[in-house]
PDB file of N, CA and C in Angstrom:
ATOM      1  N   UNK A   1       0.918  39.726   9.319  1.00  0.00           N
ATOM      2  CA  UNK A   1       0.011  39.743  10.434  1.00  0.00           C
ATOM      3  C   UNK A   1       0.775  40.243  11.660  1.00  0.00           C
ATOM      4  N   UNK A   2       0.229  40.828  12.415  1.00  0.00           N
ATOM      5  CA  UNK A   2       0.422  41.780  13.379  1.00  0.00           C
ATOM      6  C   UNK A   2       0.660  40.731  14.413  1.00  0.00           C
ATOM      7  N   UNK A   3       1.686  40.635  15.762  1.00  0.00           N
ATOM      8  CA  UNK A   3       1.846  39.772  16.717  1.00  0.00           C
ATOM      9  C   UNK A   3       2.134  41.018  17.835  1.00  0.00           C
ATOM     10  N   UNK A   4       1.125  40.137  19.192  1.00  0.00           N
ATOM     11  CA  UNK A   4       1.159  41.048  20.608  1.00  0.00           C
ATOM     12  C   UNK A   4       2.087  41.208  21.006  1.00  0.00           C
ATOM     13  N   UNK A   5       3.380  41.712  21.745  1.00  0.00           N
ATOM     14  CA  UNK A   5       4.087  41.582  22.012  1.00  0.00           C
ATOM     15  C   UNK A   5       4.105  42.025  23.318  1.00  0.00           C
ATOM     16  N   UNK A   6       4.800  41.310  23.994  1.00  0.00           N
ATOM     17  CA  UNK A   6       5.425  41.073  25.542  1.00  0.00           C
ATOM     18  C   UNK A   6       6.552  41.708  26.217  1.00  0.00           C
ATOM     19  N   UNK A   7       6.656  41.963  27.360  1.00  0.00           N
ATOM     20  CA  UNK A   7       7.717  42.125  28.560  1.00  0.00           C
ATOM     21  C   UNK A   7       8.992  41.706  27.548  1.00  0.00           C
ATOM     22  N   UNK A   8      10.056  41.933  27.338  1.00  0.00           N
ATOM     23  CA  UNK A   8      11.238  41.275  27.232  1.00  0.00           C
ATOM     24  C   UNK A   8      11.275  40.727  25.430  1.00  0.00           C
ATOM     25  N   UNK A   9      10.411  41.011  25.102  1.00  0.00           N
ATOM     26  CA  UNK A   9      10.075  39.694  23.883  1.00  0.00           C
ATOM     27  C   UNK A   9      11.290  40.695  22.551  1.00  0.00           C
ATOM     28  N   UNK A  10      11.668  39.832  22.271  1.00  0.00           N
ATOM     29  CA  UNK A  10      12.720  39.913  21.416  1.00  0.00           C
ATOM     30  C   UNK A  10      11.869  40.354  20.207  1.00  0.00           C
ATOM     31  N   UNK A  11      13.088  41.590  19.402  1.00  0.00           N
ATOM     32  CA  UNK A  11      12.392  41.700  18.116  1.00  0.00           C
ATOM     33  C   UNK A  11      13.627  41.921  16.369  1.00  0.00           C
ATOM     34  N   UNK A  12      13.645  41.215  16.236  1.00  0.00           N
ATOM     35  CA  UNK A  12      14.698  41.007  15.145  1.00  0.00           C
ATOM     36  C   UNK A  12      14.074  41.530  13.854  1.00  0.00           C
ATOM     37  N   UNK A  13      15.004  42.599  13.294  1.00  0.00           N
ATOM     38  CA  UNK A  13      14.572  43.812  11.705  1.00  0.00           C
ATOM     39  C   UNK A  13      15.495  42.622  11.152  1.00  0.00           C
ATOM     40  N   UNK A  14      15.297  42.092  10.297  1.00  0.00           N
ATOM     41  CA  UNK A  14      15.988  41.357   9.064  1.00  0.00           C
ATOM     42  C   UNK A  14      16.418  42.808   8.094  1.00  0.00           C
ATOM     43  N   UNK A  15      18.147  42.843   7.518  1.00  0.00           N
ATOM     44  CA  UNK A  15      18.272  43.608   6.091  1.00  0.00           C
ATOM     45  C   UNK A  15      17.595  43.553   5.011  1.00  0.00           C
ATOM     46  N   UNK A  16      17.669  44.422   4.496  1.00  0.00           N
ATOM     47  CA  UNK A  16      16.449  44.139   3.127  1.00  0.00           C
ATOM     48  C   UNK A  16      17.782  43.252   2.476  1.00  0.00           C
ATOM     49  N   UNK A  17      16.869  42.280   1.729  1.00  0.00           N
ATOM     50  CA  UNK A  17      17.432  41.114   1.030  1.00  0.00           C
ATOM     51  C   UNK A  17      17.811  39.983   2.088  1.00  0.00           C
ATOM     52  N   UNK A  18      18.161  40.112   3.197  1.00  0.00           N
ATOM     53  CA  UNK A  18      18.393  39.290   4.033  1.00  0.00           C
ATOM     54  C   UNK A  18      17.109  38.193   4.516  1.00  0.00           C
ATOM     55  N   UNK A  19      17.494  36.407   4.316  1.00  0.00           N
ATOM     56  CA  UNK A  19      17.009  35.415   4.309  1.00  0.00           C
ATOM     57  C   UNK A  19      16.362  34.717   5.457  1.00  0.00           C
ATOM     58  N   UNK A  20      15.700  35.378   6.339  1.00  0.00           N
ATOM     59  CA  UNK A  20      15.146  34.807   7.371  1.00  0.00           C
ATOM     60  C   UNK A  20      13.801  34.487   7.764  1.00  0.00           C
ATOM     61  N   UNK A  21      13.364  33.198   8.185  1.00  0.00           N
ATOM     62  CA  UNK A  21      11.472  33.264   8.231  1.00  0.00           C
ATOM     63  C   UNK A  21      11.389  33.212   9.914  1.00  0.00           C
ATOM     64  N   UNK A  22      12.187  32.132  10.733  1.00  0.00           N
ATOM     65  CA  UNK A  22      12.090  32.437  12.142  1.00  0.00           C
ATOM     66  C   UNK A  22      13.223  33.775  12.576  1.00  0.00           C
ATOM     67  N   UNK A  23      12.967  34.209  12.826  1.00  0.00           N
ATOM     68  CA  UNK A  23      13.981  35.541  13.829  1.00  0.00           C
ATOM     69  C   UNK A  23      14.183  35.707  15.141  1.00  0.00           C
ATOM     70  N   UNK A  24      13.093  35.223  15.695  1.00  0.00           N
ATOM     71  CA  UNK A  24      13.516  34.745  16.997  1.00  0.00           C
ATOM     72  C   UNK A  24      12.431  34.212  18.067  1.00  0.00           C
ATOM     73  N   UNK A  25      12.955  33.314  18.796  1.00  0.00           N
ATOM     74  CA  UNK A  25      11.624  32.641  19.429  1.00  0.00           C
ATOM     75  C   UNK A  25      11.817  33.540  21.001  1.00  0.00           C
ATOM     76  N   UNK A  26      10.576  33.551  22.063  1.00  0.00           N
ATOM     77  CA  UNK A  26      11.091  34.263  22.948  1.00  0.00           C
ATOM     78  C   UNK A  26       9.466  33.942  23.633  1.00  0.00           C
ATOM     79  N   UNK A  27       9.399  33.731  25.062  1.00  0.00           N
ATOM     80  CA  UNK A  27       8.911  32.698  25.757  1.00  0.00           C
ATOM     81  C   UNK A  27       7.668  31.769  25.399  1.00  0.00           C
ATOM     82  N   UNK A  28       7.841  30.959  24.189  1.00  0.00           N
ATOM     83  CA  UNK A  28       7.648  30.245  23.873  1.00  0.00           C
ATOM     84  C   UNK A  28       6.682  30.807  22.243  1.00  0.00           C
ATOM     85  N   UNK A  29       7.041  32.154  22.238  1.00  0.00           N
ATOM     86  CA  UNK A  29       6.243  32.396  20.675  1.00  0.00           C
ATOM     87  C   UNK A  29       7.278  32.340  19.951  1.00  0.00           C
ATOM     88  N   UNK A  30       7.283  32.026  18.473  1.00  0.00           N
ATOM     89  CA  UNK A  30       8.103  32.550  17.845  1.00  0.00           C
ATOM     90  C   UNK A  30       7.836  33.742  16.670  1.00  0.00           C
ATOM     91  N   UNK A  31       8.205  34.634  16.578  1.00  0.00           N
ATOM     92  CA  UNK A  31       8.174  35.781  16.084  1.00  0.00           C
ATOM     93  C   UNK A  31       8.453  35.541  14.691  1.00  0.00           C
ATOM     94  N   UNK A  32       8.266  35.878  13.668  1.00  0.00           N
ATOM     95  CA  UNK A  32       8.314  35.650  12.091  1.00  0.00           C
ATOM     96  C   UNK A  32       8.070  36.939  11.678  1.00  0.00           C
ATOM     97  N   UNK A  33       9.546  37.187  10.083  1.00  0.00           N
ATOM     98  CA  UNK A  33       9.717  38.049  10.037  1.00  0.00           C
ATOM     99  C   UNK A  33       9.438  37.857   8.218  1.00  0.00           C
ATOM    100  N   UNK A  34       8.884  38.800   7.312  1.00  0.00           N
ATOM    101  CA  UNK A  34       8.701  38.623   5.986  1.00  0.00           C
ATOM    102  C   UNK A  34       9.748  39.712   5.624  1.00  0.00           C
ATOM    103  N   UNK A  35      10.980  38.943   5.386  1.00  0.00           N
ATOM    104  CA  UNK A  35      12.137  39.896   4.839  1.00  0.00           C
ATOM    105  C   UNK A  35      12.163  39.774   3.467  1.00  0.00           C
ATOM    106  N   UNK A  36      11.174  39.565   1.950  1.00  0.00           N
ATOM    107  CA  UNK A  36      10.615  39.000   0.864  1.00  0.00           C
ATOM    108  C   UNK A  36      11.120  41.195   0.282  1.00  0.00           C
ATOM    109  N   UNK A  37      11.392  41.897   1.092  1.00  0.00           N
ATOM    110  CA  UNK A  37      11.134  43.135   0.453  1.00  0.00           C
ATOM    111  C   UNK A  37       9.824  44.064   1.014  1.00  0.00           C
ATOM    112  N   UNK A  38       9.881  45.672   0.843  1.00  0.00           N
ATOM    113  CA  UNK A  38       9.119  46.216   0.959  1.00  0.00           C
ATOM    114  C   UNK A  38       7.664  46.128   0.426  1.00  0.00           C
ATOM    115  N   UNK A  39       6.492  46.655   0.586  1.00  0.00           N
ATOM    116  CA  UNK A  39       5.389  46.691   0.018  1.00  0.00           C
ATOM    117  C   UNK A  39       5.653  47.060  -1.198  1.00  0.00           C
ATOM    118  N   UNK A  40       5.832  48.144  -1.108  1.00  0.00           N
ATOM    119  CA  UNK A  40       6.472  48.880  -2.697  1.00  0.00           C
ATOM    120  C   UNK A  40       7.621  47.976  -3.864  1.00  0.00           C
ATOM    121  N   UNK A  41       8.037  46.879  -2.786  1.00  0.00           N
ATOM    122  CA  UNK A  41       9.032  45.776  -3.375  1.00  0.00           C
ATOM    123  C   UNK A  41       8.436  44.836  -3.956  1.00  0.00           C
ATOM    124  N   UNK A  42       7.143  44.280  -3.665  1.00  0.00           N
ATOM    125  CA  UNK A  42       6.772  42.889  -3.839  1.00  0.00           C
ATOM    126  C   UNK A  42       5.178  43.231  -4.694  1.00  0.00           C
ATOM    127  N   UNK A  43       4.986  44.578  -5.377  1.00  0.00           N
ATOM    128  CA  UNK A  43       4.180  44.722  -6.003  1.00  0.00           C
ATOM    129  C   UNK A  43       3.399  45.627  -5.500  1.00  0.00           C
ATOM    130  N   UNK A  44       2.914  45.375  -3.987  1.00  0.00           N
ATOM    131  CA  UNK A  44       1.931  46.244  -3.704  1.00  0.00           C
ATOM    132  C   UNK A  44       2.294  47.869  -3.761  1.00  0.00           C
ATOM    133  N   UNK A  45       1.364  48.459  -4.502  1.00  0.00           N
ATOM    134  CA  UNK A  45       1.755  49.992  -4.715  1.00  0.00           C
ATOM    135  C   UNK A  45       1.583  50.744  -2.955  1.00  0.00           C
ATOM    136  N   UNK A  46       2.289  51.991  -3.159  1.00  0.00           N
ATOM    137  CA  UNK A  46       2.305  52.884  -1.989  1.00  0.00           C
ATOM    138  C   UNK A  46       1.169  53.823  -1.948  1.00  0.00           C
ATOM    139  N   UNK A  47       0.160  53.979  -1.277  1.00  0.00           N
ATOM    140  CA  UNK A  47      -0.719  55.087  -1.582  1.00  0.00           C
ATOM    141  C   UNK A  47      -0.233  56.033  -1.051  1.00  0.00           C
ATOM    142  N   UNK A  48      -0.220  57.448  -1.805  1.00  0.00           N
ATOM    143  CA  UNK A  48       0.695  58.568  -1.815  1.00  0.00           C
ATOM    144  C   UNK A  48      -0.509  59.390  -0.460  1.00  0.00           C
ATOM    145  N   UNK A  49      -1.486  59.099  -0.893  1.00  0.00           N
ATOM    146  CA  UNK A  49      -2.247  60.230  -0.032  1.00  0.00           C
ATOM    147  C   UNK A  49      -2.575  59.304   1.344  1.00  0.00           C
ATOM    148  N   UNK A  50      -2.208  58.035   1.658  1.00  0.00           N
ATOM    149  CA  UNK A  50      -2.139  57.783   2.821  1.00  0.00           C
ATOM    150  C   UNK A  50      -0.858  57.244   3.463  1.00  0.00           C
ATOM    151  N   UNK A  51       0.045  57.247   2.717  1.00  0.00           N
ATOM    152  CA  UNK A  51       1.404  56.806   3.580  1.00  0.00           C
ATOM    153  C   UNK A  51       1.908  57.670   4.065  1.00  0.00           C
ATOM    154  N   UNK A  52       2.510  57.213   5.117  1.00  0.00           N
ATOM    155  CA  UNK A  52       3.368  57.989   6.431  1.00  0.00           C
ATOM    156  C   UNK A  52       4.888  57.636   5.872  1.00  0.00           C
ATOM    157  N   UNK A  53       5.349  58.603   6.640  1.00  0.00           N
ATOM    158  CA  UNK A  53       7.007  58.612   6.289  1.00  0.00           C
ATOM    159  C   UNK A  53       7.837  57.414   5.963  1.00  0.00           C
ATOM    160  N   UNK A  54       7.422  56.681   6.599  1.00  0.00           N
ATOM    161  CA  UNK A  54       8.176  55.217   6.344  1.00  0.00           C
ATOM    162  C   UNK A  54       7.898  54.171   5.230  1.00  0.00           C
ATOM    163  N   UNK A  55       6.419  54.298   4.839  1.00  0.00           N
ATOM    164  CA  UNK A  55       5.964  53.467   4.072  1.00  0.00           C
ATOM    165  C   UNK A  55       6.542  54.341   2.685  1.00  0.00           C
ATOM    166  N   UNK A  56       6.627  55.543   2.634  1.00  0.00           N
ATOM    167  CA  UNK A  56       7.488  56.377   1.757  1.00  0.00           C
ATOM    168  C   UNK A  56       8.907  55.964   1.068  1.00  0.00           C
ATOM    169  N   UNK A  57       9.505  55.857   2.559  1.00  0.00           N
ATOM    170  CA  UNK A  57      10.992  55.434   2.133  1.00  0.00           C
ATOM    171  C   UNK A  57      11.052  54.067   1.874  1.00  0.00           C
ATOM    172  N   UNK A  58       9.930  53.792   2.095  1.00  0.00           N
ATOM    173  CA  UNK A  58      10.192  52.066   1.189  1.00  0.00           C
ATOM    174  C   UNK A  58      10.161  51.580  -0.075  1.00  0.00           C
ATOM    175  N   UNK A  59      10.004  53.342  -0.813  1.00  0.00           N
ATOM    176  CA  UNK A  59       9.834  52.773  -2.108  1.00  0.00           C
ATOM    177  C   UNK A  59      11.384  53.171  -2.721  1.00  0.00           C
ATOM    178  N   UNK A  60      11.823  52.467  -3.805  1.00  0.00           N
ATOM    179  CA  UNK A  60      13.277  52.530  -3.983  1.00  0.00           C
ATOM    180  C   UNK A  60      13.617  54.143  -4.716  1.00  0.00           C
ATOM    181  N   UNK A  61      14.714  54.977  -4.500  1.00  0.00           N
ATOM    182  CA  UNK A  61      14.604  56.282  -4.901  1.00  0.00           C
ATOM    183  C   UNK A  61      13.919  57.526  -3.904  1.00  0.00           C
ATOM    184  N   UNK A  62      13.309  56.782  -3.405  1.00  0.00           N
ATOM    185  CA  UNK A  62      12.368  57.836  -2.251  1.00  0.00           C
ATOM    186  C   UNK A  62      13.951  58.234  -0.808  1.00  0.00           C
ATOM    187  N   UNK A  63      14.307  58.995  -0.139  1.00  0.00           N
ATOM    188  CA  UNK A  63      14.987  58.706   0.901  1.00  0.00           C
ATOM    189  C   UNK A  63      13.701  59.957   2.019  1.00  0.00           C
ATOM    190  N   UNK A  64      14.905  60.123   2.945  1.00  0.00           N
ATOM    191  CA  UNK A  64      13.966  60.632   4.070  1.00  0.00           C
ATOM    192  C   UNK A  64      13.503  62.134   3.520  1.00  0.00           C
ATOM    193  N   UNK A  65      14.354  63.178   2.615  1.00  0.00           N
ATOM    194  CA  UNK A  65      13.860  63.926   2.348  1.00  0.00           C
ATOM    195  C   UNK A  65      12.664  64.250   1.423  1.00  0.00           C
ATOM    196  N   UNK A  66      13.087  63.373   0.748  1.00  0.00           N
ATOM    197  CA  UNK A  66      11.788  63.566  -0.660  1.00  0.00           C
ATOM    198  C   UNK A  66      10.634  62.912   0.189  1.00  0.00           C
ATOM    199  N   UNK A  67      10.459  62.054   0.677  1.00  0.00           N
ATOM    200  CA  UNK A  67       9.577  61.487   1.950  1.00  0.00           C
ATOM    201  C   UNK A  67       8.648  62.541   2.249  1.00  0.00           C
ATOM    202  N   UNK A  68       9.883  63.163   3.266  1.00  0.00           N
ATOM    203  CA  UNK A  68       8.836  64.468   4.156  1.00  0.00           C
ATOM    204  C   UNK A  68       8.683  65.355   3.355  1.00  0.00           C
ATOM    205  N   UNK A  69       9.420  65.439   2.097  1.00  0.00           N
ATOM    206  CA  UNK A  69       8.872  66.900   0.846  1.00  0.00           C
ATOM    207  C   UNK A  69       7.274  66.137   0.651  1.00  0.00           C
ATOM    208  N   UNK A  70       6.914  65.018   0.158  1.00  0.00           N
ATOM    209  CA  UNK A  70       6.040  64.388  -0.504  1.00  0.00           C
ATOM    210  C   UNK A  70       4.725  64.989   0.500  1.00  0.00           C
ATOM    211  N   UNK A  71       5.384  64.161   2.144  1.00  0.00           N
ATOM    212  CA  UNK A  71       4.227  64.731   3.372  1.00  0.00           C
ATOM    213  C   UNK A  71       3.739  66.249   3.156  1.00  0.00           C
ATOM    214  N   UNK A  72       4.960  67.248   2.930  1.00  0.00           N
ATOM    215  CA  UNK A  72       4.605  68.228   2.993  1.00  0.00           C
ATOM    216  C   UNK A  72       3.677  69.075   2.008  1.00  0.00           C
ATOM    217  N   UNK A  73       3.883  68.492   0.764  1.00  0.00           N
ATOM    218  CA  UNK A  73       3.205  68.799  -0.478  1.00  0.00           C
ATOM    219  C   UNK A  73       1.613  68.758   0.104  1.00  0.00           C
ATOM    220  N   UNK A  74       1.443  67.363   0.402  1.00  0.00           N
ATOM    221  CA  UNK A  74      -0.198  66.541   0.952  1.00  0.00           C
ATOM    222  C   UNK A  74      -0.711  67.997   1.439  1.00  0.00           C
ATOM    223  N   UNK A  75       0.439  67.974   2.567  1.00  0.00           N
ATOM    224  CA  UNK A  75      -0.428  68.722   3.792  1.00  0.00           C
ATOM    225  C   UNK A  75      -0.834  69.988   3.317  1.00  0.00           C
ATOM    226  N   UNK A  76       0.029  70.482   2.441  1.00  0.00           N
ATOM    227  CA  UNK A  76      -0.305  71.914   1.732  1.00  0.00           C
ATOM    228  C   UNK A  76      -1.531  71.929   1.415  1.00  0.00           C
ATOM    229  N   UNK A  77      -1.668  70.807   0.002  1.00  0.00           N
ATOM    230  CA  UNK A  77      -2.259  70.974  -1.289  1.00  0.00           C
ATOM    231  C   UNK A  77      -3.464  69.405  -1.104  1.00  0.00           C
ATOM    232  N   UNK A  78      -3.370  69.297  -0.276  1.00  0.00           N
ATOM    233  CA  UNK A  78      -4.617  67.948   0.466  1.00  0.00           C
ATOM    234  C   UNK A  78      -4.551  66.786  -0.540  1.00  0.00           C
ATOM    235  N   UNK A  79      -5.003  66.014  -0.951  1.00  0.00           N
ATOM    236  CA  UNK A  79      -4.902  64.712  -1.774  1.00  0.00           C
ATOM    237  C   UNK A  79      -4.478  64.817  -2.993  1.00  0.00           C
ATOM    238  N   UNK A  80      -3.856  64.245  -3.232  1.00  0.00           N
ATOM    239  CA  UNK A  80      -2.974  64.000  -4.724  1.00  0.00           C
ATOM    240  C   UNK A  80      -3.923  63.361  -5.330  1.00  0.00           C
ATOM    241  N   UNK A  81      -4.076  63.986  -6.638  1.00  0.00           N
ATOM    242  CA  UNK A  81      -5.255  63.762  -7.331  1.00  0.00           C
ATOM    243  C   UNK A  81      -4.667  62.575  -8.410  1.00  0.00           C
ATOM    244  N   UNK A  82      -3.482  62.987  -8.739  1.00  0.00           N
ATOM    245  CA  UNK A  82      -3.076  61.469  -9.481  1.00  0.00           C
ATOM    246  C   UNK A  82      -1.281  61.688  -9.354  1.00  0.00           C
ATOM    247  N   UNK A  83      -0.943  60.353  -9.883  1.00  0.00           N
ATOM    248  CA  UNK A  83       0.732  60.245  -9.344  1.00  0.00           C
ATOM    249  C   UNK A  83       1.146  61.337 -10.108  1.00  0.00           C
ATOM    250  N   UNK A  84       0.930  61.710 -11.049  1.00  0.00           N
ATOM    251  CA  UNK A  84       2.148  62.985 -12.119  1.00  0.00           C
ATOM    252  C   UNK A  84       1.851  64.323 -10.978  1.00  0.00           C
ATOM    253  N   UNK A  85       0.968  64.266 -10.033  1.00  0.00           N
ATOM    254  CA  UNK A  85       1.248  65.647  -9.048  1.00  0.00           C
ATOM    255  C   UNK A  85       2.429  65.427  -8.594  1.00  0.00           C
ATOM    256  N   UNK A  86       3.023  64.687  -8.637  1.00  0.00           N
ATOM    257  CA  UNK A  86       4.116  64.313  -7.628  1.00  0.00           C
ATOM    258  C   UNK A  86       5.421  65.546  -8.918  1.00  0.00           C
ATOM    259  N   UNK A  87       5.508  65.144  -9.826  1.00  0.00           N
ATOM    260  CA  UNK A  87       5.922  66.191 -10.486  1.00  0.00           C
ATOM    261  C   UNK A  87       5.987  68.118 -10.006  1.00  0.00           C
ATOM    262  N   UNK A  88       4.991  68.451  -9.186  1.00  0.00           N
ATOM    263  CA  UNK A  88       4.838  69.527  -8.475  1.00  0.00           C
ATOM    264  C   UNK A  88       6.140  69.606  -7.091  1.00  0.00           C
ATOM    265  N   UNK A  89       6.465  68.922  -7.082  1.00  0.00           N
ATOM    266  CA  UNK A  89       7.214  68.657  -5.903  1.00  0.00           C
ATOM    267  C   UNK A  89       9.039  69.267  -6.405  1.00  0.00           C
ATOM    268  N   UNK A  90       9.415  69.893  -5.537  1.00  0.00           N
ATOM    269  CA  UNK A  90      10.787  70.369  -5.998  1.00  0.00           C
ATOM    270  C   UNK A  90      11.630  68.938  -5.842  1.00  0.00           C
ATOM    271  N   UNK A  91      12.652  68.921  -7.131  1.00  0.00           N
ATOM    272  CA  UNK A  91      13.177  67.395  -7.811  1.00  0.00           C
ATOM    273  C   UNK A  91      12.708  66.306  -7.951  1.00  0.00           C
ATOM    274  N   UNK A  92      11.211  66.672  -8.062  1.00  0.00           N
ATOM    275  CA  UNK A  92      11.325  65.515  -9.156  1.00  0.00           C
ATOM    276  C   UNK A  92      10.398  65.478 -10.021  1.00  0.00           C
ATOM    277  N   UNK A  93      11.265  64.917 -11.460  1.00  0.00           N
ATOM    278  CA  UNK A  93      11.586  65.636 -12.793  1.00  0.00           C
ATOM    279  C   UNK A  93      10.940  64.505 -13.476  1.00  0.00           C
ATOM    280  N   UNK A  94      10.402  64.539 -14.585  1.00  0.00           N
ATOM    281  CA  UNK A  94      10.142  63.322 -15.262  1.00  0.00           C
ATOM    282  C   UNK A  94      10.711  62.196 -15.548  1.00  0.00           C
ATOM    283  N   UNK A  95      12.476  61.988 -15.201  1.00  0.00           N
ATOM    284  CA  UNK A  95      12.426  60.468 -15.105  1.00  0.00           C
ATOM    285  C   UNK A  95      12.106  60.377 -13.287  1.00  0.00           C
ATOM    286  N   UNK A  96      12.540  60.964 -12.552  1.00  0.00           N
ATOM    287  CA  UNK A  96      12.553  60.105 -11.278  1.00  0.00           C
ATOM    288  C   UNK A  96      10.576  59.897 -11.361  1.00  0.00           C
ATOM    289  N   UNK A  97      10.042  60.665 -12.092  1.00  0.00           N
ATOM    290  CA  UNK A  97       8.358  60.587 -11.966  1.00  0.00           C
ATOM    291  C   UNK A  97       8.076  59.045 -12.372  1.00  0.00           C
ATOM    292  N   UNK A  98       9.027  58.890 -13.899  1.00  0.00           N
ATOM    293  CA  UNK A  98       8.543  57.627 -14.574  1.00  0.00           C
ATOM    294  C   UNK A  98       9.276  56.359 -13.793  1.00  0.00           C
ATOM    295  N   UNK A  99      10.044  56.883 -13.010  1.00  0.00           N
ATOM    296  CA  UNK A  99      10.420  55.719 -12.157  1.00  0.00           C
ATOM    297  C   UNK A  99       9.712  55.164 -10.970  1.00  0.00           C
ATOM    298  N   UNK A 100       8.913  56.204 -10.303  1.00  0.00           N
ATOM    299  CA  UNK A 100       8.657  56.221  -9.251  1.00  0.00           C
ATOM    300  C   UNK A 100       7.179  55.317  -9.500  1.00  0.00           C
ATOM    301  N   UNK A 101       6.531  55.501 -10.808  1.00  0.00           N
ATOM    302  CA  UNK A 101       5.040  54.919 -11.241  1.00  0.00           C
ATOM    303  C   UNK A 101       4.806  53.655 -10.766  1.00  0.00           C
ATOM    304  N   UNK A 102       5.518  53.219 -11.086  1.00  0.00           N
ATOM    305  CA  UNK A 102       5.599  51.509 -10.640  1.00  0.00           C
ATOM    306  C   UNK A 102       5.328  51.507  -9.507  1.00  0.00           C
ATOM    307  N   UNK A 103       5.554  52.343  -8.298  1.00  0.00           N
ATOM    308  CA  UNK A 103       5.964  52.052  -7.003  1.00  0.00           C
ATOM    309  C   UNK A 103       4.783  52.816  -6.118  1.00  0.00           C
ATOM    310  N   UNK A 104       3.748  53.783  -6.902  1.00  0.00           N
ATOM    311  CA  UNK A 104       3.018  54.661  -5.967  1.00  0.00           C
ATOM    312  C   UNK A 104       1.632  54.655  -6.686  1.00  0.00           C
ATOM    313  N   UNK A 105       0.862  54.690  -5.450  1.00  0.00           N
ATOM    314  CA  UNK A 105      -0.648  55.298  -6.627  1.00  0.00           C
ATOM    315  C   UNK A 105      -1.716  56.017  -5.892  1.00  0.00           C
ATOM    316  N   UNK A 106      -2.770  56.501  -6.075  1.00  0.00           N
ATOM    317  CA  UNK A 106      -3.441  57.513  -5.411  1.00  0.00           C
ATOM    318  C   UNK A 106      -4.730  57.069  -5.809  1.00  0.00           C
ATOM    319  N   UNK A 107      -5.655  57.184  -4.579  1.00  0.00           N
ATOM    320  CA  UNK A 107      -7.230  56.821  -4.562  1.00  0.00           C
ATOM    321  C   UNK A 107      -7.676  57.602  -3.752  1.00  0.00           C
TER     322      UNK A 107
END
């Protein structure tokens, strides 16, 4: 859940894997952080034809380039009709494809 944030108000990124539920309190809210793993970590799949760059690199294997290759594919070739398009994409090959399944899906 989404919190307003304020003048001054402190904001603490927990490491992935790193154990924290308060992160920091700051005039009198306290801010809570779900460091449990990415979306793409904790089951929920990535939708390919609506994630933005970041929700990209959250899936494990993805980094910033294959990311913005993925964006760029979209923007070409408009909605990914199912995950094996992703195969169209320069490197990547049928295992990083069969790896990536788990982690992405398209509607």
């Amino acid at each position: 859940m989404a919190q307003k944030l304020t003048d001054e108000a402190v904001i603490y990124v927990a490491a992935m894997g790193e154990n924290v539920t308060n992160a920091a309190s700051n005039n009198g809210q306290t801010l809570t952080t779900d460091t449990n793993g990415t979306a793409a970590q904790k089951g929920n799949k990535v939708n390919l034809n609506k994630a933005n760059l970041s929700d990209l690199q959250s899936i494990s294997g993805i980094g910033q380039k294959r990311a913005q290759d993925i964006l760029d594919y979209r923007e070409a070739n408009g909605k990914f009709n199912s995950v094996d398009d992703l195969k169209n994409i320069s490197g990547v090959g049928a295992k990083t494809l069969e790896k990536l399944k788990e982690y992405v899906t398209v509607d």
